[in-house]
Protein backbone atom coordinates (compact mmCIF):
# COMPACT_ATOMS: atom_id res chain seq x y z
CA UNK A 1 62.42 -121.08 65.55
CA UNK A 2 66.28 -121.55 64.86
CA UNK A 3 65.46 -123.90 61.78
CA UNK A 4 62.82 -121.11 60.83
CA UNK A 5 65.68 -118.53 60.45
CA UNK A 6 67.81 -120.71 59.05
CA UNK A 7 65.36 -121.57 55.98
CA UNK A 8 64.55 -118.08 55.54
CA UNK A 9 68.65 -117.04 55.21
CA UNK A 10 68.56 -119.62 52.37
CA UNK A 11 65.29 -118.61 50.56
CA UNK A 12 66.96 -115.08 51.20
CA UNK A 13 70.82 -115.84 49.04
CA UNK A 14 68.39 -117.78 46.86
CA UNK A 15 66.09 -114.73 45.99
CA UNK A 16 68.97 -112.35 45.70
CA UNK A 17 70.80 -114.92 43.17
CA UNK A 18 67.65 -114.82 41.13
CA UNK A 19 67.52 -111.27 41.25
CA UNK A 20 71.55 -110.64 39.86
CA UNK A 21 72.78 -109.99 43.12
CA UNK A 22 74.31 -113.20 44.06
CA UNK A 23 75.92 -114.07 47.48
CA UNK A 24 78.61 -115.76 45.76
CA UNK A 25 80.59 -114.17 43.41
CA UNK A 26 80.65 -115.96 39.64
CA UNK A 27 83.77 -118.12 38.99
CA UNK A 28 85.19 -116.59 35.51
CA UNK A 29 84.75 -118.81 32.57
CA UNK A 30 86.84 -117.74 29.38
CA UNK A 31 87.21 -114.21 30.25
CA UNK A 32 91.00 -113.00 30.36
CA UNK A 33 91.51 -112.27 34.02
CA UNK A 34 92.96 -108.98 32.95
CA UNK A 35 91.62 -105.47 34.08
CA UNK A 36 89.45 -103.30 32.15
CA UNK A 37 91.76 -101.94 28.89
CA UNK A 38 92.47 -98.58 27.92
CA UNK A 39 89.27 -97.12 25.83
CA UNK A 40 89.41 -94.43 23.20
CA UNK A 41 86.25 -93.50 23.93
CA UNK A 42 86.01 -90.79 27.03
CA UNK A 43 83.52 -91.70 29.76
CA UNK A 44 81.21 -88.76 30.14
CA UNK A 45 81.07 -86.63 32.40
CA UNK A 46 78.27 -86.38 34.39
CA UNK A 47 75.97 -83.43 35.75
CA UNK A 48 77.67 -82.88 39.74
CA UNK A 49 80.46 -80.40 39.27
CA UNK A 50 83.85 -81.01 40.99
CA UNK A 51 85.34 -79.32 44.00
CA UNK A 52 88.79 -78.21 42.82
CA UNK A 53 91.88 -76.96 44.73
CA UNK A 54 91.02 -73.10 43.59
CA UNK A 55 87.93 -73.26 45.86
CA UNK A 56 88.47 -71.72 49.64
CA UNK A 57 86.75 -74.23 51.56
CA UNK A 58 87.93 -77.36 49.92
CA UNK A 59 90.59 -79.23 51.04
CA UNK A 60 93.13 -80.95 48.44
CA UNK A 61 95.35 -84.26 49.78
CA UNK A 62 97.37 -86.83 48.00
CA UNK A 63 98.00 -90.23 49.61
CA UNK A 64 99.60 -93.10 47.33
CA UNK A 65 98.60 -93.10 43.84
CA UNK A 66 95.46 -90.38 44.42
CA UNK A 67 94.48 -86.76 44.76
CA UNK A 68 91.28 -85.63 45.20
CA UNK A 69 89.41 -82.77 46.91
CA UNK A 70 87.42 -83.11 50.45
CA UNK A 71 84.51 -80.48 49.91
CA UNK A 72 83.49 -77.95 52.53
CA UNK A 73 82.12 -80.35 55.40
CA UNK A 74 83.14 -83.77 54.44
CA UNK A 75 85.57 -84.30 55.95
CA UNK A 76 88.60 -82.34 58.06
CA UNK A 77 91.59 -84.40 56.36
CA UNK A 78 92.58 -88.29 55.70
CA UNK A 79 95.21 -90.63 57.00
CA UNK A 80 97.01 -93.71 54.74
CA UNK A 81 98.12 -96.77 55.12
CA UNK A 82 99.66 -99.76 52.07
CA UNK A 83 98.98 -102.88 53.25
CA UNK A 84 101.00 -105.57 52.14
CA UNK A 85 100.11 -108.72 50.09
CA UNK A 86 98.10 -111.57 51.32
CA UNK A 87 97.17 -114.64 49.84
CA UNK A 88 97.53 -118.30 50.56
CA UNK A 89 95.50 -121.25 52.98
CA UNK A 90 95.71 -119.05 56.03
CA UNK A 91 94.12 -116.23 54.69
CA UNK A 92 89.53 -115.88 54.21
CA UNK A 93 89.05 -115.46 50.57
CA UNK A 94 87.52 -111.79 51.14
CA UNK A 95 91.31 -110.82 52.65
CA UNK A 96 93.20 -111.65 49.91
CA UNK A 97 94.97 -109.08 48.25
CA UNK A 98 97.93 -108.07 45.96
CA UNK A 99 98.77 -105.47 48.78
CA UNK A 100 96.76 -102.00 48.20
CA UNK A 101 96.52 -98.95 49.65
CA UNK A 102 93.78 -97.62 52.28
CA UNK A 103 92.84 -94.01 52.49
CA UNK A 104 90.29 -93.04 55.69
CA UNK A 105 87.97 -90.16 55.99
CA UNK A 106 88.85 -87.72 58.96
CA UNK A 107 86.13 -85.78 60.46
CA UNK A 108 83.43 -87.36 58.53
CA UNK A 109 79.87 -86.21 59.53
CA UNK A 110 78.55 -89.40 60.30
CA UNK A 111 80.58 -91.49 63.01
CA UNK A 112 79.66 -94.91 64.91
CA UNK A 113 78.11 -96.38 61.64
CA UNK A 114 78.51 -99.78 61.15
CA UNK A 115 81.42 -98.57 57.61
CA UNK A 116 83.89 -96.52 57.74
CA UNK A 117 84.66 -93.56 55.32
CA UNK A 118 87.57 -95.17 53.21
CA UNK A 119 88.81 -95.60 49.54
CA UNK A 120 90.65 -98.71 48.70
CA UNK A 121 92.95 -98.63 45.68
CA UNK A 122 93.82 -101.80 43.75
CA UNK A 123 96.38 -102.56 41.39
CA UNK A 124 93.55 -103.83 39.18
CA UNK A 125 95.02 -106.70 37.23
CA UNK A 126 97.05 -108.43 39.95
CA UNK A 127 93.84 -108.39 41.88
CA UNK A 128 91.57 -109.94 39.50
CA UNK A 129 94.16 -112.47 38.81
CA UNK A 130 94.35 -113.16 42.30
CA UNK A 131 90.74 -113.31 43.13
CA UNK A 132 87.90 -114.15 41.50
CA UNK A 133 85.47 -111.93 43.15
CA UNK A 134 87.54 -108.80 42.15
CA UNK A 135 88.07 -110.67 38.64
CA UNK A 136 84.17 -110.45 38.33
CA UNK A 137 83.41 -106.85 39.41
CA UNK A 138 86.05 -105.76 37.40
CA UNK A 139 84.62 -107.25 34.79
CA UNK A 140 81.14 -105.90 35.49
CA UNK A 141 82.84 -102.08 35.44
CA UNK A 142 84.25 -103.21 32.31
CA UNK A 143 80.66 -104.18 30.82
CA UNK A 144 79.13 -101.07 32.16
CA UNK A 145 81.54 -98.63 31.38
CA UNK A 146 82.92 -99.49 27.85
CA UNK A 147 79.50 -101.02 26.15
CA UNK A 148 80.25 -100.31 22.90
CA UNK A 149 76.51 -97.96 22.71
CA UNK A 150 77.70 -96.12 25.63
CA UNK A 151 77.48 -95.76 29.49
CA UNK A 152 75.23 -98.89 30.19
CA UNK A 153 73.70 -98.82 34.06
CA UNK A 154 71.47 -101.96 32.87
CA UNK A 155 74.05 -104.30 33.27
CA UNK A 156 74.58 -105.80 36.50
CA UNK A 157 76.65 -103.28 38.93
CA UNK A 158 80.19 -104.63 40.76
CA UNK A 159 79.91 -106.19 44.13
CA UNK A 160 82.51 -105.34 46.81
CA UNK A 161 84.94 -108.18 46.79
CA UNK A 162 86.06 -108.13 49.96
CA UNK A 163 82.71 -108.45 51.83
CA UNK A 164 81.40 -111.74 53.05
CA UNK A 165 78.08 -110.57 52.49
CA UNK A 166 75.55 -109.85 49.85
CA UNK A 167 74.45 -107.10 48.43
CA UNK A 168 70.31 -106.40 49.15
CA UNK A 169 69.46 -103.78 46.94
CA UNK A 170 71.16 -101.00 45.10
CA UNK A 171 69.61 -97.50 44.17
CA UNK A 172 70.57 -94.01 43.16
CA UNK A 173 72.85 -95.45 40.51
CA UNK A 174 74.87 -93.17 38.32
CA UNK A 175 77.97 -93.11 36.12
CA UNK A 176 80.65 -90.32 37.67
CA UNK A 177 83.74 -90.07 35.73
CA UNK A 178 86.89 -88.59 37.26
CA UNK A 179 89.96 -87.14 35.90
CA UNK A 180 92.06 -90.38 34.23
CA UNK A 181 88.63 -92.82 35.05
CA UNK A 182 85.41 -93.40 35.42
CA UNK A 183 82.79 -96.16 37.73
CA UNK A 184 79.39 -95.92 39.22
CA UNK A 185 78.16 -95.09 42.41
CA UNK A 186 74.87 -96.31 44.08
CA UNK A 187 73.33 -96.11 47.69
CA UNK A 188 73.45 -99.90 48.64
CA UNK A 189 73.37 -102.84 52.26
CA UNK A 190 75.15 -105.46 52.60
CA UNK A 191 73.53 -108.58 54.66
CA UNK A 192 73.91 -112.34 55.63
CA UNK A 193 70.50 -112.58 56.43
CA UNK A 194 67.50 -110.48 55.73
CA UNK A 195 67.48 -107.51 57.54
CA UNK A 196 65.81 -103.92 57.40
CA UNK A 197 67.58 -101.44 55.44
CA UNK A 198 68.78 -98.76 58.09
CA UNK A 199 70.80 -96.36 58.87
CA UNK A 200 72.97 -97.61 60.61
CA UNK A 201 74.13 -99.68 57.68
CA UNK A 202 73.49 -97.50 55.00
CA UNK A 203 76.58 -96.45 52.57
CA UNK A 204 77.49 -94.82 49.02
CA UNK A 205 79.65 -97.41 47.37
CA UNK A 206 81.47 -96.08 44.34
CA UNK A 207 83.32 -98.58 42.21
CA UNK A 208 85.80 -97.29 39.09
CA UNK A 209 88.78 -97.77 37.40
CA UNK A 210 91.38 -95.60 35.70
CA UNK A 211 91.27 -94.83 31.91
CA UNK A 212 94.13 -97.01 31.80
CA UNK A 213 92.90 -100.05 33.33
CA UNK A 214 95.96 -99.95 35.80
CA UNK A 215 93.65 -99.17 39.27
CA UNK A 216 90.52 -100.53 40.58
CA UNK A 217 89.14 -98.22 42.74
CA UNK A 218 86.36 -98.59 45.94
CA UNK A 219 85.15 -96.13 47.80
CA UNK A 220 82.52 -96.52 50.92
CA UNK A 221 80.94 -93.87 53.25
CA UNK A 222 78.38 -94.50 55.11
CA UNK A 223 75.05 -92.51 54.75
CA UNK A 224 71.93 -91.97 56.02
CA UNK A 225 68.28 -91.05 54.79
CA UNK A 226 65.51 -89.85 56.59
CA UNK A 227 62.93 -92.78 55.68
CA UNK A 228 64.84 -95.31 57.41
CA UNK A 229 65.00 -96.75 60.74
CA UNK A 230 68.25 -95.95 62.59
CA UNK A 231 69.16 -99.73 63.16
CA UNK A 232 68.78 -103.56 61.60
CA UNK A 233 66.26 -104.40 64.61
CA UNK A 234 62.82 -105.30 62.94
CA UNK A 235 61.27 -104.17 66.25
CA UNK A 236 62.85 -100.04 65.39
CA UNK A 237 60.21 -97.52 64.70
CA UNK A 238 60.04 -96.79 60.76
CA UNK A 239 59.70 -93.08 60.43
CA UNK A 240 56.38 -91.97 58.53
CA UNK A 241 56.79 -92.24 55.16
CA UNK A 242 59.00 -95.68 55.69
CA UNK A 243 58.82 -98.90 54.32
CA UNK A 244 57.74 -101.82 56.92
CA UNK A 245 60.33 -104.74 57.44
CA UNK A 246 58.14 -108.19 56.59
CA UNK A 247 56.75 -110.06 59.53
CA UNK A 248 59.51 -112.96 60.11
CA UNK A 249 56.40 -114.79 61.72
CA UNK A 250 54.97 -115.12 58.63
CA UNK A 251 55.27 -118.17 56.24
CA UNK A 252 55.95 -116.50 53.29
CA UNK A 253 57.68 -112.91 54.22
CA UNK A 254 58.45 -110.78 50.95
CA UNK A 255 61.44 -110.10 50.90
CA UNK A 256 62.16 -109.09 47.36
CA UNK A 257 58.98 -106.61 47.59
CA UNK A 258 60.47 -105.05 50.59
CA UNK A 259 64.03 -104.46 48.78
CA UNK A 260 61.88 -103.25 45.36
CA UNK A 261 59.67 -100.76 47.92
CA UNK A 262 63.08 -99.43 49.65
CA UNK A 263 65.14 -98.94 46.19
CA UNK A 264 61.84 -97.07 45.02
CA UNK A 265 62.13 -94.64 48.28
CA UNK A 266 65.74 -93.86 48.11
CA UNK A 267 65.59 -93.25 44.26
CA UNK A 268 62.95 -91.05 44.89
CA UNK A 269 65.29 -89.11 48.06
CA UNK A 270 66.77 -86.21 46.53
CA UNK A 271 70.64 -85.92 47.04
CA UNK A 272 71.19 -83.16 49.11
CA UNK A 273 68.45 -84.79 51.63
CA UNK A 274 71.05 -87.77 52.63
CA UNK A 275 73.34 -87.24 55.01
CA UNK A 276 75.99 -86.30 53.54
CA UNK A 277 74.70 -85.32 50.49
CA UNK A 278 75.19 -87.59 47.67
CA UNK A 279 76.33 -84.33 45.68
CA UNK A 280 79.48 -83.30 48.43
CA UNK A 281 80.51 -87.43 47.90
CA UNK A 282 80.09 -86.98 43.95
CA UNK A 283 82.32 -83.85 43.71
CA UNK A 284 84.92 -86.12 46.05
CA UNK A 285 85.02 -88.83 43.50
CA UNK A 286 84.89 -86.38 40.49
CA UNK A 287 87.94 -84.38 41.45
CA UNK A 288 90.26 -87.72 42.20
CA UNK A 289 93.53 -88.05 40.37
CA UNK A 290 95.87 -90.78 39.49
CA UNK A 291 99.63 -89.18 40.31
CA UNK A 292 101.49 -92.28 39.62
């Protein structure tokens, strides 16, 4: 049975590889490992209003380089923290960093999930010079957000760098500009093996960077939808409407059809039906501000 697994996991990296989501980030090739240069062009805004300080019910911090707005029921307030360099043969690839700062979510709705409400901020070229996973979703922002026809969501989205994980699936994707920037969000998993999508795992990622190319941005909360099991276990109940994890017993488990299925579900979730609503975590990223 343990071989079993273990030749599933591979037809599993192998199947997200094929499918632009590799495991393994792409070594860059003759690509300046420089961050994403200033554009002349403004990135639009999109539909989702943001919360601003005027409103009674929002709550406006600063921590580091950004401000932004917690709207009414997000969250009660956020701590800090800069965390210092770290690079060298003592340190996993997915921990290296230039040093960046951490913001966390206080009060957040949802608590116990497997992610924590946080937004990392990256100095954005010392980062992707460091490491080549940032170097390539910084370069995948930079595709998406400065193609020269426009906004283009067809190109493949970032990955987080510092996950030793793969990405499963993404869905809900939109462009969401903010004052000085601009990135994508998306409802997305993260796996080393192939699991059920659930929410217990569950989170909005948004990935930007500022107009000026200076900060790479990553924000993760965790959500949840009502379609989906509450945990990874392929034995959980699916709620009605649910999409059924594949039978491991089975020699030839789809996998891929089961990722296609759940995207199709959550695209088709409206906003304010995910907990919180992707709107509230929209107006959050809309209303941030670089301050230095």
């Amino acid at each position: 049975m343990k071989q079993i697994y273990f030749l599933l996991i591979l037809l599993f990296v192998i199947s997200l590889a094929a499918c632009g989501s590799p495991a393994t980030v792409v070594a860059p090739t003759a690509i300046p490992a420089t961050a994403v240069p200033p554009s002349s062009t403004p990135i639009p805004p999109t539909e989702v209003p943001a919360a601003t300080p005027a409103d009674p019910e929002v709550v406006p911090v600063t921590y580091g380089p950004l401000s932004f707005v917690l709207p009414a029921g997000l969250a009660s307030g956020i701590s800090g923290s800069q965390l210092p360099p770290a690079e060298g043969d003592s340190v996993a690839p997915w921990e290296v960093t230039p040093g960046h700062t951490l913001i966390d979510l206080e009060g957040y709705p949802l608590q116990g999930k497997f992610h924590q409400p946080q937004i990392f901020i990256y100095p954005a070229s010392e980062y992707a010079t460091l490491f080549p996973g940032a170097f390539e979703s910084v370069h995948r922002l930079d595709n998406i957000l400065y193609d020269p026809a426009g906004i283009n969501l067809d190109q493949p989205l970032p990955l987080v760098p510092f996950f030793n994980a793969a990405q499963v699936f993404a869905s809900n994707v939109q462009a969401v500009s903010f004052q000085g920037g601009g990135g994508v969000r998306f409802v997305t998993e993260y796996a080393q093996a192939p699991v059920p999508v659930d929410n217990q795992d569950l989170f909005y990622n948004f990935q930007g960077l500022s107009r000026d190319g200076t900060y790479y941005i990553i924000a993760i909360f965790p959500v949840t939808a009502p379609g989906l099991a509450e945990t990874s276990d392929p034995s959980a109940p699916v709620p009605a409407g649910g999409v059924a994890f594949p039978d491991l017993n089975n020699a030839n488990p789809d996998f891929q059809g089961y990722y296609a299925a759940i995207t199709d579900l959550l695209n088709g979730t409206a906003p304010q039906v995910f907990t919180p609503s992707l709107s509230q975590l929209d107006a959050l990223i809309q209303s941030m501000q670089i301050v230095q």
